[in-house]
PDB file of N, CA and C in Angstrom:
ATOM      1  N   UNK A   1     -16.041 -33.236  25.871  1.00  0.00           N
ATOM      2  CA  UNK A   1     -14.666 -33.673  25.705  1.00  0.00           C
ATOM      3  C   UNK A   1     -13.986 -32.900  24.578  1.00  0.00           C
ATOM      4  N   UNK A   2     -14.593 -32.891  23.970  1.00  0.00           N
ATOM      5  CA  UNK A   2     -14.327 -31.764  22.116  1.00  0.00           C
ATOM      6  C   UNK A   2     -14.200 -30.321  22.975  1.00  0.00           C
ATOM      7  N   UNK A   3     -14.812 -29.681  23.626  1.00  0.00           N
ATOM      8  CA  UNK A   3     -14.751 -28.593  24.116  1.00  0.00           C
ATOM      9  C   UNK A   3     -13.295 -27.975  25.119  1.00  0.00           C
ATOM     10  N   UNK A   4     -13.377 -29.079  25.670  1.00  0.00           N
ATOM     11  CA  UNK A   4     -11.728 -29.556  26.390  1.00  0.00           C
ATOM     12  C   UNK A   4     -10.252 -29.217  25.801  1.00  0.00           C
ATOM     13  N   UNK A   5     -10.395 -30.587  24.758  1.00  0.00           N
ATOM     14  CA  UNK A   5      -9.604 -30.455  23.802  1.00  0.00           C
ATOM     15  C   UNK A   5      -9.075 -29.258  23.046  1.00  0.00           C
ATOM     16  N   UNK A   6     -10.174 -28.717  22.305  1.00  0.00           N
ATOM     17  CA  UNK A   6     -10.206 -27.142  21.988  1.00  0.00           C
ATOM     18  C   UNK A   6      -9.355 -26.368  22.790  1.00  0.00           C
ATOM     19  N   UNK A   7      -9.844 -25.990  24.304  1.00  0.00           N
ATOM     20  CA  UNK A   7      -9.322 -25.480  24.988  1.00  0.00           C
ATOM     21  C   UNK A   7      -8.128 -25.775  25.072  1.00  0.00           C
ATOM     22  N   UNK A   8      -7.384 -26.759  25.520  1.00  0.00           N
ATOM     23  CA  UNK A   8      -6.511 -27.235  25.961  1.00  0.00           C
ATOM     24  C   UNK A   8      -4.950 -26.570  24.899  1.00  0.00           C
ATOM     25  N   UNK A   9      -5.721 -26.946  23.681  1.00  0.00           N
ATOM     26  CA  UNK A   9      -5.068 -26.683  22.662  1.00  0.00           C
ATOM     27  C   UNK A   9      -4.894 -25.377  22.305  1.00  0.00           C
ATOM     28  N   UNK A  10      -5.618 -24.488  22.446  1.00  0.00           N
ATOM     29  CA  UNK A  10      -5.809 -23.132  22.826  1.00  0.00           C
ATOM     30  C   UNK A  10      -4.532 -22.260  23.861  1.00  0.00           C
ATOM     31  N   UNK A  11      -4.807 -23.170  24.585  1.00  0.00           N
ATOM     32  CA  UNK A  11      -3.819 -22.355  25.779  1.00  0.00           C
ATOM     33  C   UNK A  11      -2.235 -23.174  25.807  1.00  0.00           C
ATOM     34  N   UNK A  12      -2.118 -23.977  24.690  1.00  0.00           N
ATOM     35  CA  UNK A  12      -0.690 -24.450  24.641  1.00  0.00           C
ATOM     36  C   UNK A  12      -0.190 -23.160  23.405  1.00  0.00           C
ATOM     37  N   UNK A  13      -0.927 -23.203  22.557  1.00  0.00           N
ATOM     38  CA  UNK A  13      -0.730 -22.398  21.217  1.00  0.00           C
ATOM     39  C   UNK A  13      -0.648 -21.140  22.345  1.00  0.00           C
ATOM     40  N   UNK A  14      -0.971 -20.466  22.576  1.00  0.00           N
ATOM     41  CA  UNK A  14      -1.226 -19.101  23.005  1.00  0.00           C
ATOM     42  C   UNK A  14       0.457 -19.260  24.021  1.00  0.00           C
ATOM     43  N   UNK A  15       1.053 -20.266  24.791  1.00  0.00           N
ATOM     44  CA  UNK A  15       1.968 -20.696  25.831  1.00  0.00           C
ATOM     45  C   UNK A  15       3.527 -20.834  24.761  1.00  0.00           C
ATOM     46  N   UNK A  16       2.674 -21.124  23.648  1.00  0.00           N
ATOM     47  CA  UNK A  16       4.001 -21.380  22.118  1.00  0.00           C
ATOM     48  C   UNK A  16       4.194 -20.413  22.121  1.00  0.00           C
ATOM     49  N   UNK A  17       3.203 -19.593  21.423  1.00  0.00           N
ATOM     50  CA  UNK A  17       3.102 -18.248  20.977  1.00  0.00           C
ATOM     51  C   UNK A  17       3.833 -17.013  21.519  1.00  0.00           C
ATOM     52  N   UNK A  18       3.918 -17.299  23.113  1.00  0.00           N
ATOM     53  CA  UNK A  18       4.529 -15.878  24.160  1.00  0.00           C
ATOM     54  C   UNK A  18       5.694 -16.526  24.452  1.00  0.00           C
ATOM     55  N   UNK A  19       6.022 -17.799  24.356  1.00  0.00           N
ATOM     56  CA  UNK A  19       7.507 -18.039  23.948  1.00  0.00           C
ATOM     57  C   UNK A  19       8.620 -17.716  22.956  1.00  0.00           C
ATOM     58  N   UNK A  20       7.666 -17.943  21.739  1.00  0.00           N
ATOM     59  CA  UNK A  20       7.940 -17.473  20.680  1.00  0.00           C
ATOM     60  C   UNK A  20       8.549 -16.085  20.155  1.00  0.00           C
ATOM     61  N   UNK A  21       7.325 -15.360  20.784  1.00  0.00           N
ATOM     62  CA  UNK A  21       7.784 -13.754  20.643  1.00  0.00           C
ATOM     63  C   UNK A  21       8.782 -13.364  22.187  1.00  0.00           C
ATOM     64  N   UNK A  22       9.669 -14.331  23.314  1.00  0.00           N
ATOM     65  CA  UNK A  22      10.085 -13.744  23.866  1.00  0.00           C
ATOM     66  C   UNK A  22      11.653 -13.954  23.292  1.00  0.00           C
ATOM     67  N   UNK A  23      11.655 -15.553  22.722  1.00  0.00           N
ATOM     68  CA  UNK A  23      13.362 -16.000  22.198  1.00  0.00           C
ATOM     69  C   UNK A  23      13.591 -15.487  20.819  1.00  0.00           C
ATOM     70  N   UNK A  24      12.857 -14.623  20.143  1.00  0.00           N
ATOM     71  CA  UNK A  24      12.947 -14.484  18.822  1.00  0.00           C
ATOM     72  C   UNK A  24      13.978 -13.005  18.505  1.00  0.00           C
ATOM     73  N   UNK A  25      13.429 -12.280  19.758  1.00  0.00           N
ATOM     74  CA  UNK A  25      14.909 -11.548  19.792  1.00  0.00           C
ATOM     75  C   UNK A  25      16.411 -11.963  19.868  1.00  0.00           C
ATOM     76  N   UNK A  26      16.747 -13.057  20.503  1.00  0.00           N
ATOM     77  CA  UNK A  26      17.729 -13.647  20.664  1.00  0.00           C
ATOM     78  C   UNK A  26      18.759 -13.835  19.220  1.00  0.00           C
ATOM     79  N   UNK A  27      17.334 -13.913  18.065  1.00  0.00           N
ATOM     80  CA  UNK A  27      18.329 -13.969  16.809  1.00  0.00           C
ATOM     81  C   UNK A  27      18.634 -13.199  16.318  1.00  0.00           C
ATOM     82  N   UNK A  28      17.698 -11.798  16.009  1.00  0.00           N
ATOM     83  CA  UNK A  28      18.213 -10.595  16.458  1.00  0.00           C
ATOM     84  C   UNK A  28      19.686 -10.170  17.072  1.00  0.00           C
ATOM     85  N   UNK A  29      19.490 -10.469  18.119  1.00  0.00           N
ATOM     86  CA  UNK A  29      21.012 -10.294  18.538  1.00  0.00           C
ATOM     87  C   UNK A  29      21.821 -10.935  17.727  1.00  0.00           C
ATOM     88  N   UNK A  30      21.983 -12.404  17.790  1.00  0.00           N
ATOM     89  CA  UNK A  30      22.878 -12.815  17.447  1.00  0.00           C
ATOM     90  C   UNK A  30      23.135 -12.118  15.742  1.00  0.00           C
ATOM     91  N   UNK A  31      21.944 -12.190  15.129  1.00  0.00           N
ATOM     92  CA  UNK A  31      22.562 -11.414  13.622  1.00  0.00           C
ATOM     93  C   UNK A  31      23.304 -10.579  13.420  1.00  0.00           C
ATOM     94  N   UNK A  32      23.133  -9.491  14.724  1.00  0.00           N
ATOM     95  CA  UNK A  32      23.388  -7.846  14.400  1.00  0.00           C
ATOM     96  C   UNK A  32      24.397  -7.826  15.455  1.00  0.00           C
ATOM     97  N   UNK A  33      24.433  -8.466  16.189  1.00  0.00           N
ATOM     98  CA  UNK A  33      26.076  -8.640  17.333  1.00  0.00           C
ATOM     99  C   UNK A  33      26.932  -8.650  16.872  1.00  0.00           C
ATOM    100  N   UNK A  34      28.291  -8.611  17.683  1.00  0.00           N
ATOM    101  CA  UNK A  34      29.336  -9.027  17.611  1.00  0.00           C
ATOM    102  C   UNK A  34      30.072 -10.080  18.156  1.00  0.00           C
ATOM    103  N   UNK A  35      29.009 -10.736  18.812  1.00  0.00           N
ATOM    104  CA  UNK A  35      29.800 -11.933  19.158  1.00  0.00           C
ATOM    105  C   UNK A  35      30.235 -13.312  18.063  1.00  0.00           C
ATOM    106  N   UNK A  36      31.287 -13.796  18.454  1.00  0.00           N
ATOM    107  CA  UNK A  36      31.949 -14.534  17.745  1.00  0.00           C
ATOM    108  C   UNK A  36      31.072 -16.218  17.758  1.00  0.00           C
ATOM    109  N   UNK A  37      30.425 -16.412  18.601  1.00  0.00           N
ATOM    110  CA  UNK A  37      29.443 -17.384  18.657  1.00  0.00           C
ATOM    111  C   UNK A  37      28.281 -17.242  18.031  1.00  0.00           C
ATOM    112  N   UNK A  38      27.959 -16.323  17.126  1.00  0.00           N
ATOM    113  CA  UNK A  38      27.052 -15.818  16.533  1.00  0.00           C
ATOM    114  C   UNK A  38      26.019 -17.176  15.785  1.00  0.00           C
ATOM    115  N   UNK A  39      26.547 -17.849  15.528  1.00  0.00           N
ATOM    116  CA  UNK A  39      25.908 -19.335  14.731  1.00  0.00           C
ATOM    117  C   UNK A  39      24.782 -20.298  15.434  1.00  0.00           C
ATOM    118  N   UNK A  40      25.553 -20.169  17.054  1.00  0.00           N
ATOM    119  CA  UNK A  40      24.891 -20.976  17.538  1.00  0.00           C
ATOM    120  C   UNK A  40      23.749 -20.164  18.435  1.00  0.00           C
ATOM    121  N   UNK A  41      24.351 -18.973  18.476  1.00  0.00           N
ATOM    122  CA  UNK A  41      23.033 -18.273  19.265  1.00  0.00           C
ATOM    123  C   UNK A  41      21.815 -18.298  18.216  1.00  0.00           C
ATOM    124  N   UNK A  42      21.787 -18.018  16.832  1.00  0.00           N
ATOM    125  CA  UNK A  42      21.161 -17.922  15.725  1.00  0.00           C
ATOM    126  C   UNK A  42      20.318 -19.351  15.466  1.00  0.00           C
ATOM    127  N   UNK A  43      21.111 -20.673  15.836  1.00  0.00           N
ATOM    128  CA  UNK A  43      20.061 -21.576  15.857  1.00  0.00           C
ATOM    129  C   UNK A  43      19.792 -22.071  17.154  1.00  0.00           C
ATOM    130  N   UNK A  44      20.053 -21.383  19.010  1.00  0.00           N
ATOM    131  CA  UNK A  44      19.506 -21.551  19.481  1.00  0.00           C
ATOM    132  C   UNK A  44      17.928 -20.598  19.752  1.00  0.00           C
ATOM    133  N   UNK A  45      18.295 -19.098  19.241  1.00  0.00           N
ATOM    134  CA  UNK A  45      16.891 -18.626  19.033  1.00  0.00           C
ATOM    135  C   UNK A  45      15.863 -18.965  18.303  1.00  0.00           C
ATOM    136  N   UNK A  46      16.491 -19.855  17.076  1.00  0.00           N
ATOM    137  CA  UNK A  46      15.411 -20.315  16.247  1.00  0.00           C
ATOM    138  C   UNK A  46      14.765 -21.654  16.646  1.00  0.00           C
ATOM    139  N   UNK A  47      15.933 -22.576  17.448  1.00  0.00           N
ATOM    140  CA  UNK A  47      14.735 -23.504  18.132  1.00  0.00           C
ATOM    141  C   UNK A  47      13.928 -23.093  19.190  1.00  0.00           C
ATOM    142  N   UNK A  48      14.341 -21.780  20.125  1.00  0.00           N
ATOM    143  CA  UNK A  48      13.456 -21.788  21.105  1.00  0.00           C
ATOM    144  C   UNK A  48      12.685 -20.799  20.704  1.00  0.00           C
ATOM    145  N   UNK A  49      12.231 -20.033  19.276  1.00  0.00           N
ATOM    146  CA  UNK A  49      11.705 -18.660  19.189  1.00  0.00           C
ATOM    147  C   UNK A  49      11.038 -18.815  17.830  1.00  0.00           C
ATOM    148  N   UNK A  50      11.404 -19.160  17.350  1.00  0.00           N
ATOM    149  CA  UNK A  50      10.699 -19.174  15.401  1.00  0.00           C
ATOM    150  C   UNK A  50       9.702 -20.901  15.987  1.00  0.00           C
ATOM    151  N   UNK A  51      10.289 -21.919  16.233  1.00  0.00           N
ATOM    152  CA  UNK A  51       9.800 -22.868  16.003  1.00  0.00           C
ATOM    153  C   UNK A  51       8.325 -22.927  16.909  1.00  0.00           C
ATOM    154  N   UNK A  52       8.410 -22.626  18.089  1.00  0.00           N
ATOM    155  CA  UNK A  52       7.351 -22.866  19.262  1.00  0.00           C
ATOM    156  C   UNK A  52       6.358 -21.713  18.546  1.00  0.00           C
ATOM    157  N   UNK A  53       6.841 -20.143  17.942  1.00  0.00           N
ATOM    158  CA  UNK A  53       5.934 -19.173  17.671  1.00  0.00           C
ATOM    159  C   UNK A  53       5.421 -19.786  16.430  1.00  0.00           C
ATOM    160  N   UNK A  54       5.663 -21.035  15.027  1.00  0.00           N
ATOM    161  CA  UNK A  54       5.315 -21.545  14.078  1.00  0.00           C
ATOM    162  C   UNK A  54       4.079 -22.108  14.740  1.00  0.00           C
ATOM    163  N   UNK A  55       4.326 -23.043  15.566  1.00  0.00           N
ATOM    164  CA  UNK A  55       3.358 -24.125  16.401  1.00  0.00           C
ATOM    165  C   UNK A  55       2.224 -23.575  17.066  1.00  0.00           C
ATOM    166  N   UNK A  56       2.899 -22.742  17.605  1.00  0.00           N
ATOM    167  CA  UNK A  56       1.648 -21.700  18.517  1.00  0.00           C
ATOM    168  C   UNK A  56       0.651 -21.358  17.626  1.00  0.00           C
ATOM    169  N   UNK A  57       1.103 -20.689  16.508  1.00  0.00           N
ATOM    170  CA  UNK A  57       0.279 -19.841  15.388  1.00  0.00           C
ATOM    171  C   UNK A  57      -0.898 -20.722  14.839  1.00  0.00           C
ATOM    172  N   UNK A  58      -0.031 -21.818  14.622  1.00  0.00           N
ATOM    173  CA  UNK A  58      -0.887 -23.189  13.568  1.00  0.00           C
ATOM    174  C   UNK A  58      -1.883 -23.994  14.750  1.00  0.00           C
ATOM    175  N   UNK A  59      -1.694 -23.825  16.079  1.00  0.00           N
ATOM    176  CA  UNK A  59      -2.622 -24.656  16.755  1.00  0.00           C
ATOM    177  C   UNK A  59      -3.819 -23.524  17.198  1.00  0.00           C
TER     178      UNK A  59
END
């Protein structure tokens, strides 16, 4: 059951992780853009790109 778990946890972190590194450009953009919505793209990359790649890392 411990072995499971492990796993399980394994392949969510690793599922964070390639999320992580795919929305994290997004803030990127938004920093170095020109769009005028720049704020919210900046904290929608960071909830879908910094936070899941934090989680991923730590599990």
């Amino acid at each position: 059951m411990q072995i499971l778990k492990y796993q399980i946890g394994k392949i969510v972190g690793i599922l964070l992780s390639i999320m992580g590194a795919v929305f994290t450009p997004v803030i990127l953009a938004g920093i170095f853009g020109d769009d005028p919505e720049s704020s919210s793209i900046i904290l929608g990359g960071f909830a879908l790109g910094v936070v899941p790649l934090i989680t991923g890392l730590l599990l």
